[in-house]
Protein backbone atom coordinates (compact mmCIF):
# COMPACT_ATOMS: atom_id res chain seq x y z
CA UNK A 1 0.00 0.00 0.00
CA UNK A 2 1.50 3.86 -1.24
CA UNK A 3 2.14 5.90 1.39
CA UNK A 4 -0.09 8.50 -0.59
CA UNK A 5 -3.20 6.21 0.44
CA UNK A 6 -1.98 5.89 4.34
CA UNK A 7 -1.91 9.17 4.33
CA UNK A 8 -5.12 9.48 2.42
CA UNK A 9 -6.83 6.80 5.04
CA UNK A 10 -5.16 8.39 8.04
CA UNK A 11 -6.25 11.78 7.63
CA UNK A 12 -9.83 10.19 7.12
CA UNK A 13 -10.00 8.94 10.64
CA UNK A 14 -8.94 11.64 11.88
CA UNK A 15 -11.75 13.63 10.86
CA UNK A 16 -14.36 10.81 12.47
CA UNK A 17 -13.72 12.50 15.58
CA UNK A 18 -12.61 16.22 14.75
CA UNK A 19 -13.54 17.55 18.03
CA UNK A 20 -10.64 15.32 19.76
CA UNK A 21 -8.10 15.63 17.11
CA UNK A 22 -8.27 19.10 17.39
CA UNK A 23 -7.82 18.96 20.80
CA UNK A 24 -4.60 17.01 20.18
CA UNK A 25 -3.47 19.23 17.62
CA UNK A 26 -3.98 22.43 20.20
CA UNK A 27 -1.92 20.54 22.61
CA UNK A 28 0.67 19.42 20.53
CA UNK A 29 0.57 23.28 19.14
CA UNK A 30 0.52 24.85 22.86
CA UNK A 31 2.91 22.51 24.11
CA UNK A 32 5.19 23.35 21.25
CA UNK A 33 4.26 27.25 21.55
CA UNK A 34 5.59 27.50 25.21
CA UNK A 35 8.60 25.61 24.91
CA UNK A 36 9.24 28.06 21.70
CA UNK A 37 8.80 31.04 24.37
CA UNK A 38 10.14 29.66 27.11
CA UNK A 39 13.68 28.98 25.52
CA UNK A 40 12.87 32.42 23.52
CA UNK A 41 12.79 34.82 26.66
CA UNK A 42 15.67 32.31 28.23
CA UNK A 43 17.96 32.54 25.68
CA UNK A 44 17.16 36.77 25.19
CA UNK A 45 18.00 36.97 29.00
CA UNK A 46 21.45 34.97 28.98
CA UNK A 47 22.79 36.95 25.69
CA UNK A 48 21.54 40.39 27.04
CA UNK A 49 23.02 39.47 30.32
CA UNK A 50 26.36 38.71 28.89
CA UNK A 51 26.69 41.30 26.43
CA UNK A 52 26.09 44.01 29.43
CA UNK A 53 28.97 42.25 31.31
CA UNK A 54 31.09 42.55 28.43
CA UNK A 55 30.18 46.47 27.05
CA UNK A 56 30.26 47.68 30.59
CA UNK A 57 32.46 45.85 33.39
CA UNK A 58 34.95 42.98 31.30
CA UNK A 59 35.55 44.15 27.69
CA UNK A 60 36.07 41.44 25.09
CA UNK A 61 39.87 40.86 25.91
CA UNK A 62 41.28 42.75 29.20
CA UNK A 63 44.83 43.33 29.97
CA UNK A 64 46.41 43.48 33.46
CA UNK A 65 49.53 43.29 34.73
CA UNK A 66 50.35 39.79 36.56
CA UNK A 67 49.15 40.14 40.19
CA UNK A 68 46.33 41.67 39.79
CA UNK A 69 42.97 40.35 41.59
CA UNK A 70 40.10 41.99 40.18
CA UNK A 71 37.93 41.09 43.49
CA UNK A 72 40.45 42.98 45.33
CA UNK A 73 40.72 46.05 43.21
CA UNK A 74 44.26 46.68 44.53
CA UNK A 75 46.29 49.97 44.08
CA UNK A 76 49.75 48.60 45.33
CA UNK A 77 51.60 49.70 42.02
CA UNK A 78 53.10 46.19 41.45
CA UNK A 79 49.56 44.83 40.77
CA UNK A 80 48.69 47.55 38.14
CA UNK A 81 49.78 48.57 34.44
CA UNK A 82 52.62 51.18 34.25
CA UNK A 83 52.41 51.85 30.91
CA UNK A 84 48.26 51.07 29.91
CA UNK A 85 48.43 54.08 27.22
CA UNK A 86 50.79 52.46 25.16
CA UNK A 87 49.18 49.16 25.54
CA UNK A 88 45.98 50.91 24.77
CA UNK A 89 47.14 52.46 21.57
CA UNK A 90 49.06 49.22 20.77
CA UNK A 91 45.52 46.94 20.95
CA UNK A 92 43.44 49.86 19.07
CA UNK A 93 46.03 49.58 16.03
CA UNK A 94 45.06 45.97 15.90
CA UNK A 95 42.08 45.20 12.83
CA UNK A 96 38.77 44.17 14.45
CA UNK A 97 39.39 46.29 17.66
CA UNK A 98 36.24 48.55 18.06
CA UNK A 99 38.08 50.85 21.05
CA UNK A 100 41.08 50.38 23.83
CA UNK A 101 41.06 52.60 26.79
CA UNK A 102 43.03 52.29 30.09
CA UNK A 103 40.62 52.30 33.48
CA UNK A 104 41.51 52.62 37.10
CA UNK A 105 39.59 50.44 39.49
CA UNK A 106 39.38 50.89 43.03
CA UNK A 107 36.98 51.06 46.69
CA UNK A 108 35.55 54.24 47.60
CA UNK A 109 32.91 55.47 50.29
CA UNK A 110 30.59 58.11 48.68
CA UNK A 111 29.86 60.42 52.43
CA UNK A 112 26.54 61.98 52.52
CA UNK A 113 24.95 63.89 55.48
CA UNK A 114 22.92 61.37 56.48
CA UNK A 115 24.82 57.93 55.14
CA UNK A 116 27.82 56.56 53.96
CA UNK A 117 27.73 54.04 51.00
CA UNK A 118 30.61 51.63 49.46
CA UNK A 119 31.24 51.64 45.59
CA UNK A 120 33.61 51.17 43.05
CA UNK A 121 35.30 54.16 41.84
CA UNK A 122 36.29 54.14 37.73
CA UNK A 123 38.90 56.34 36.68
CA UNK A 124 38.06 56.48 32.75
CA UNK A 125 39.24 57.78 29.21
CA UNK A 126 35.75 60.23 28.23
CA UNK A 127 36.87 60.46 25.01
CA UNK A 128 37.14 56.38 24.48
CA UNK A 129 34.09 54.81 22.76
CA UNK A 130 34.40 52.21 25.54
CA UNK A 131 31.75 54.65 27.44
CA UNK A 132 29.50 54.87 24.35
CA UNK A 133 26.81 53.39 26.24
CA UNK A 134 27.21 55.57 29.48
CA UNK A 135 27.21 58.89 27.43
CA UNK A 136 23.87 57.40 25.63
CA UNK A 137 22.18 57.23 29.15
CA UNK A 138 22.93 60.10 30.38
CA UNK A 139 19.94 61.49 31.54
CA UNK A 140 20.68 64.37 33.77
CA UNK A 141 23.79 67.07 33.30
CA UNK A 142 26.80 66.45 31.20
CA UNK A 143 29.35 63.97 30.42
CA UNK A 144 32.55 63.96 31.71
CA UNK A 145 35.77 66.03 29.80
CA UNK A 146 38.91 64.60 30.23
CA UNK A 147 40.84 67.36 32.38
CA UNK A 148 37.66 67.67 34.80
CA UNK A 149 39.24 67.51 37.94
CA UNK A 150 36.39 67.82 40.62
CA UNK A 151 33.59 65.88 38.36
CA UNK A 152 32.09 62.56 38.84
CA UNK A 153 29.32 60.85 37.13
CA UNK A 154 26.53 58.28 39.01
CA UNK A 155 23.83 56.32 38.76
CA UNK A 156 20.17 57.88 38.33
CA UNK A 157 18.92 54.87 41.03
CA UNK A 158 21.97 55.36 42.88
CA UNK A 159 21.24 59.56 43.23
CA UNK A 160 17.47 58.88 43.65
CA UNK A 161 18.18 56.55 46.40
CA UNK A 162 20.86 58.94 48.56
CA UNK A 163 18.34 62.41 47.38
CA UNK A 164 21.57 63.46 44.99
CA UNK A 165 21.27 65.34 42.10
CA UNK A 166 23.69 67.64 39.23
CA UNK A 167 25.69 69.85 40.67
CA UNK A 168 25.58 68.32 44.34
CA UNK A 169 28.58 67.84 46.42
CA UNK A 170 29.80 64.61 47.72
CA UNK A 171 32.20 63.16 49.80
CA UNK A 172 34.58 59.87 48.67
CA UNK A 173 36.95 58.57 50.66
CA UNK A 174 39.54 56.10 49.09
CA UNK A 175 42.89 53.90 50.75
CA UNK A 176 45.22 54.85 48.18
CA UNK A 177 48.22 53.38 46.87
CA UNK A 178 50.20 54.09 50.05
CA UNK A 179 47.80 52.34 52.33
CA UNK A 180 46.47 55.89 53.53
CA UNK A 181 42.69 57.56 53.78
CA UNK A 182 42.46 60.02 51.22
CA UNK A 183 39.07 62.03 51.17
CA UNK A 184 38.08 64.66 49.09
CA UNK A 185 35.33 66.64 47.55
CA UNK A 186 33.82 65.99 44.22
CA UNK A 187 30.61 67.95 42.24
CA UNK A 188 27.98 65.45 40.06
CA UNK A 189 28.25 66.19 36.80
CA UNK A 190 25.61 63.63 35.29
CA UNK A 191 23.65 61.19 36.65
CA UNK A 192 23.31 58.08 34.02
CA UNK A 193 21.37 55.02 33.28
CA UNK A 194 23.00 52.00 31.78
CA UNK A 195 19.71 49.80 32.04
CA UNK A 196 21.59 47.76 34.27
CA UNK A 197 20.33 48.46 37.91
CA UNK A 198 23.46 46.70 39.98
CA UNK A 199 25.78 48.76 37.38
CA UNK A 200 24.26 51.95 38.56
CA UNK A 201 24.22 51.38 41.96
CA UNK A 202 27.70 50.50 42.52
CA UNK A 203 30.10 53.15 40.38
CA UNK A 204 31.03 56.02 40.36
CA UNK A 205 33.14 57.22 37.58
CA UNK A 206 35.57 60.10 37.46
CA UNK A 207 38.36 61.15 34.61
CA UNK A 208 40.97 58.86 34.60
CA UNK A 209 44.08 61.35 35.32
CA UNK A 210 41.93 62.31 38.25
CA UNK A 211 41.47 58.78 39.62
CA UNK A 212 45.34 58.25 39.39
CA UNK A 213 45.86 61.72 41.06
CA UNK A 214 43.32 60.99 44.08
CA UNK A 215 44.44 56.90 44.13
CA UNK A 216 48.00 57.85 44.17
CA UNK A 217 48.46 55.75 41.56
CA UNK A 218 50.76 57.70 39.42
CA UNK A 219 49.60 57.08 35.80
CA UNK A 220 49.12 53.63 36.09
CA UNK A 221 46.07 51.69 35.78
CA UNK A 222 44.16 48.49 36.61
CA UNK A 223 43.76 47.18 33.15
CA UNK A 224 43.22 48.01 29.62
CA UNK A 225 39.90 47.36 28.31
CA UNK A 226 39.25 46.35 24.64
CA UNK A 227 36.24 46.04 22.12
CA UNK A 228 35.96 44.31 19.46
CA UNK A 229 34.13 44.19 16.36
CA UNK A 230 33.73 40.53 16.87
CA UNK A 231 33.79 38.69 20.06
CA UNK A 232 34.97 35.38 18.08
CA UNK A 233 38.46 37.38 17.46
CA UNK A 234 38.89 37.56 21.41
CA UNK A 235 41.60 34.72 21.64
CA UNK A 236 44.12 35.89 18.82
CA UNK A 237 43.76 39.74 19.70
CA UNK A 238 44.54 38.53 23.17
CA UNK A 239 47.60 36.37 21.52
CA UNK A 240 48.56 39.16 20.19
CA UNK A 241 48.87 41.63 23.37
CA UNK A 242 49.73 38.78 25.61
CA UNK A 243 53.28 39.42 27.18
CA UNK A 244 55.87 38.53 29.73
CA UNK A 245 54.26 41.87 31.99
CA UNK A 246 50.62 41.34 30.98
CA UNK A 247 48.49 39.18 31.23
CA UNK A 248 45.66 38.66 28.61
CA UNK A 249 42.26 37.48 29.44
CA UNK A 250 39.37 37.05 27.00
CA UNK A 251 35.58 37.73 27.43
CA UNK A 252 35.03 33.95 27.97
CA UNK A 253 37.57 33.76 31.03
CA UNK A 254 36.17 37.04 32.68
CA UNK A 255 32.79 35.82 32.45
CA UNK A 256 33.82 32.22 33.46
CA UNK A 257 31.02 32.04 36.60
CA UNK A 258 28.31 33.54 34.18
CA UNK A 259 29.56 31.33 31.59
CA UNK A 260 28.86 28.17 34.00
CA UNK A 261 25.62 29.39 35.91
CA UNK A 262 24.40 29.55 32.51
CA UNK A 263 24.77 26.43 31.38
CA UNK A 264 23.52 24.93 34.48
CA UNK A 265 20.57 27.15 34.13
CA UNK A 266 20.00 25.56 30.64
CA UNK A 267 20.41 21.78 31.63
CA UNK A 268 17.77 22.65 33.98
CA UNK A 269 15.03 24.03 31.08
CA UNK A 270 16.07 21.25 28.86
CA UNK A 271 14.63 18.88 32.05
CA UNK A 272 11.53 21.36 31.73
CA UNK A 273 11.80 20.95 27.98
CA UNK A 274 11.57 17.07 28.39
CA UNK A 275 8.43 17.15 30.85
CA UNK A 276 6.47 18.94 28.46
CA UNK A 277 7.05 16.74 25.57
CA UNK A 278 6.16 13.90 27.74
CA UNK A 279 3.23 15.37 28.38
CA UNK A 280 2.28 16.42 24.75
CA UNK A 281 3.10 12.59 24.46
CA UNK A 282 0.63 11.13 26.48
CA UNK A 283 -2.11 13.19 25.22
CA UNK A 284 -0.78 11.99 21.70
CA UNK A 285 -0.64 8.56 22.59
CA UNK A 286 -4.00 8.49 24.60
CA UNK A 287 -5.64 10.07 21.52
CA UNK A 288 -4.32 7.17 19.12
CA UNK A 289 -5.52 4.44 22.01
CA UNK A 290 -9.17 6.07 21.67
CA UNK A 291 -8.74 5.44 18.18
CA UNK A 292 -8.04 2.46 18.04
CA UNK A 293 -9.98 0.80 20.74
CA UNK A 294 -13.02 2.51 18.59
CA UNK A 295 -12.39 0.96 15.43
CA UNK A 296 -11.38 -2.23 16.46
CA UNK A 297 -13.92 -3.72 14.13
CA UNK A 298 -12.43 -2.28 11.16
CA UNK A 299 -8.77 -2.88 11.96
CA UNK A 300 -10.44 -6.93 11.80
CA UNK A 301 -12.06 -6.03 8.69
CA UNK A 302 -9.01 -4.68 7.32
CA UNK A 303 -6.43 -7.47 8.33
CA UNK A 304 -9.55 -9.89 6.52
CA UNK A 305 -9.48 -8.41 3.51
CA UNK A 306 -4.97 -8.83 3.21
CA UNK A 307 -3.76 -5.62 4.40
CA UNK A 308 -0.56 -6.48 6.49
CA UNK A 309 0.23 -5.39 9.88
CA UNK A 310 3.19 -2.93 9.04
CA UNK A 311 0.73 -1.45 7.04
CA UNK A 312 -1.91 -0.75 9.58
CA UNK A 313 1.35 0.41 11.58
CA UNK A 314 2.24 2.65 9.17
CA UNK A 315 -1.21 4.14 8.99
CA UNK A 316 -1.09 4.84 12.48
CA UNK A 317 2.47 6.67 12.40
CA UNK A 318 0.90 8.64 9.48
CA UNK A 319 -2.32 9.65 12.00
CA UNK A 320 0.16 10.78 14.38
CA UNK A 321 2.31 12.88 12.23
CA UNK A 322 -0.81 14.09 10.44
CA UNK A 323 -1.54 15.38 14.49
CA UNK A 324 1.57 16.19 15.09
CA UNK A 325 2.51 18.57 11.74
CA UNK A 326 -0.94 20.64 12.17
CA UNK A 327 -0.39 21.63 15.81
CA UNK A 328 4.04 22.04 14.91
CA UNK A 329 2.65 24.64 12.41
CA UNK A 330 -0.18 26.45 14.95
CA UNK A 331 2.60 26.57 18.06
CA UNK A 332 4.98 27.92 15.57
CA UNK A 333 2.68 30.40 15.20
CA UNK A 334 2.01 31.07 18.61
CA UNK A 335 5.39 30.67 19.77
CA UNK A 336 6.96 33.21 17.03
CA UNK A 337 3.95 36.05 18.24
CA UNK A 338 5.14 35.12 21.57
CA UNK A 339 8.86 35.53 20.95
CA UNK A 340 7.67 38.82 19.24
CA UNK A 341 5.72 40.09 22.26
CA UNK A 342 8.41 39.64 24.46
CA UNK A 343 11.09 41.16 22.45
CA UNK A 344 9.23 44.02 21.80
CA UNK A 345 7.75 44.73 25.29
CA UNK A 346 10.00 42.60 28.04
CA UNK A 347 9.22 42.39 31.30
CA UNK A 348 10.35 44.50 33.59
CA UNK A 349 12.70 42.91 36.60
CA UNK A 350 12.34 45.79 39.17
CA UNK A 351 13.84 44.73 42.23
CA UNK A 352 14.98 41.52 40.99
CA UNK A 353 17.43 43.35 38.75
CA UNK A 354 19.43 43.97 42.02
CA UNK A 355 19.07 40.53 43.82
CA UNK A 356 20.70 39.09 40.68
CA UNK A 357 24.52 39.92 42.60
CA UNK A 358 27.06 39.90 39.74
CA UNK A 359 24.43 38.85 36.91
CA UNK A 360 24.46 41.98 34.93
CA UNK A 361 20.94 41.71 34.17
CA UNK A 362 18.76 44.54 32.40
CA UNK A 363 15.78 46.19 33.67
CA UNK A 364 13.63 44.76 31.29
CA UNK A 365 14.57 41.65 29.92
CA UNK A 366 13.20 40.41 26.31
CA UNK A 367 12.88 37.00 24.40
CA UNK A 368 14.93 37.02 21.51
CA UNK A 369 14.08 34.58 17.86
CA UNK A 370 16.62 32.16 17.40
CA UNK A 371 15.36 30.12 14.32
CA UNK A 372 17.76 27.45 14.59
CA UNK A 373 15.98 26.88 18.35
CA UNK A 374 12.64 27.12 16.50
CA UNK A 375 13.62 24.48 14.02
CA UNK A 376 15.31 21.74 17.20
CA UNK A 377 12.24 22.16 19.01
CA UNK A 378 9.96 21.73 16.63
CA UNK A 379 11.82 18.12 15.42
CA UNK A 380 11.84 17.35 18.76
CA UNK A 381 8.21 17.62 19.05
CA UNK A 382 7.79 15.45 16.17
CA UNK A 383 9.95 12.76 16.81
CA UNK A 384 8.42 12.59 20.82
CA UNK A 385 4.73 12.55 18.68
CA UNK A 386 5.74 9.37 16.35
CA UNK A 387 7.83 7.93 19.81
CA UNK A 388 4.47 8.05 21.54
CA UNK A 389 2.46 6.46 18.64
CA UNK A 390 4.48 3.99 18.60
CA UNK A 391 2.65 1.43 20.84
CA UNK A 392 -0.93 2.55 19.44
CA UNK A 393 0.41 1.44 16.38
CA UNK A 394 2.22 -1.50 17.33
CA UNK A 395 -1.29 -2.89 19.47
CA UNK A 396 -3.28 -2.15 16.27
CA UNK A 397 -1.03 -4.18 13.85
CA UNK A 398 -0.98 -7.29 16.49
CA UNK A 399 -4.73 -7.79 16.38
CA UNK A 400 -6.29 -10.84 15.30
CA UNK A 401 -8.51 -10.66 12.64
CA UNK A 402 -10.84 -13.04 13.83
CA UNK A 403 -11.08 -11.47 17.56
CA UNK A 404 -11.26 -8.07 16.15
CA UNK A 405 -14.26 -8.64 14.46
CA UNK A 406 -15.89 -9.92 17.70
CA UNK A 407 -13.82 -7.05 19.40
């Protein structure tokens, strides 16, 4: 028998008993739909998160000297670059770099009249395109010029919460390179939004030759950062800068914990992946059962008049892909509007934004269409459809003739 009249005979039954097959089919599609989301908004989240940590705190490749221990944000001179300008110019003469630009790390405590809060002061190059994004969301004041020596730039959230605004004055207090308080006055310039809420509660960010002046750090600096054009160039620019007096990370070692929460994160929705295929095959498989335990009598009628048990196998595989393809083509549907919604709109994290600890994640965090996902899932779902059909079809194909017309 052609497949053409399986098929034919398949999509027949079927339509005995629409209202359950397209019941089935919605199942199949919804089941389909939310995995499509589900990995959608997942997958937005991880990239957006990641590509914040790199354009604002890690760069794509980051030089340091040796020694230096980014969680301790040292200022001992041994542990910092002596010469970062030359190393900066040096990196932005290499093809694919985007922008290079030294930066001085280090503890401060901004003093207010009523409270006293820890953050991490950056000494930065204005001018580089590094700070692209920071001069974008600027939303009160100006930006910072390069020979500023009193200015400082924070976070809108960070101002709103301490009742700062331009032009205020504030206290920071910082243990320099000699091991000794040094406090002084500085005027806001700008306050900023990055759209990333732990970002802009934590910095503070002054000129660079300022931060070496107040630091003590005399023209050195903690690291060089360094865009790139593309991120997949990150380990032979770094070859390239790599030296016995610096030491050359790439975006993949800086975000090594990210890296590995995320894919522990994702082994976790691929278990949430597999319990809603199980489901969709149950309901698949319970549909088929129906079917055949309601036309018993002409599965007897059919194995009478010659037609061979692969073939009334066969014409249940073809019932369940029938199923399967209609509601694969409705969730794709759904699941692309979905993906659309989300990436459009988001959803706003509020608070959650700043529980996240070193996650870099947005305030408003969208799905993003990966077609190649689209395409896995959807094979999935039609290989778990014809997986769950398979013992329908193998119980129809085993009946006797002679008991199935009794049956």
């Amino acid at each position: 028998m052609t497949w053409t009249k399986l098929w034919t005979i398949g999509y027949r039954d079927l339509g005995r008993n629409r209202r359950r097959s397209i019941f089935t089919a919605l199942a199949v599609a919804l089941g389909l739909a939310l995995l499509i989301v589900m990995n959608g908004y997942i997958t937005g989240v991880m990239d957006d998160s990641l590509q914040n940590s790199i354009r604002l705190q890690t760069g794509h490749v980051q030089l340091r000297a040796p020694g230096y221990v980014s969680e301790e944000l040292s200022l001992q001179w041994q542990d910092l670059l002596p010469d970062a300008a030359a190393l900066a110019a040096q990196a932005q003469s290499i093809a694919g770099v985007q922008a290079a630009a030294p930066v001085l790390w280090a503890r401060v405590i901004l003093n207010t009249a009523d409270e006293s809060v820890g953050l991490q002061l950056q000494g930065i190059d204005p001018a580089s395109a590094l700070y692209a994004p920071i001069r974008a969301g600027l939303q009160a004041g100006e930006f910072l010029a390069p020979d500023d020596r009193s200015g400082v730039l924070l976070g809108r959230r960070l101002a709103d919460d301490l009742g700062l605004t331009v032009d205020d004055d504030i206290s920071l207090t910082v243990i320099n390179a000699d091991n000794q308080p040094e406090e002084a006055i500085f005027t806001i310039r700008g306050l900023f939004n990055s759209g990333v809420a732990t970002y802009d509660e934590a910095s503070v960010m002054m000129p660079l030759a300022k931060a070496q002046a107040f630091a003590r750090a005399d023209g050195r600096a903690s690291a060089v950062m360094v865009l790139l054009d593309d991120r997949a160039a990150a380990v032979p620019v770094a070859g390239q800068l790599a030296g016995p007096a610096v030491h050359a990370l790439t975006w993949q070692e800086l975000n090594a914990f990210f890296i590995e929460t995320m894919d522990t994160a994702m082994s976790f929705y691929v278990l949430l992946d597999g319990i809603v295929m199980l489901i969709v095959a149950v309901i698949v498989a319970n549909t088929l059962l129906m079917a055949v335990f309601e036309r018993i009598r002409e599965m007897g009628i059919l194995a009478a008049l010659g037609m061979k048990g692969r073939h009334i196998m066969q014409m249940m595989l073809m019932e369940a892909a029938i199923l399967a393809l209609l509601g694969i083509a409705i969730g794709i549907g759904l699941g692309v509007a979905g993906v659309n919604l989300l990436a459009q709109i988001g959803i706003p994290t509020g608070d959650m934004a700043i529980v996240a600890g070193n996650m870099a994640i947005g305030e408003v965090m969208r799905a993003r269409f990966v077609p190649e996902q689209i395409a896995g899932l959807s094979l999935w779902t039609l290989i778990v459809a014809l997986l769950a059909s398979l013992y329908p079809a193998w119980f129809a194909a085993r009946l006797e003739p002679v008991k199935a017309l009794h049956g």
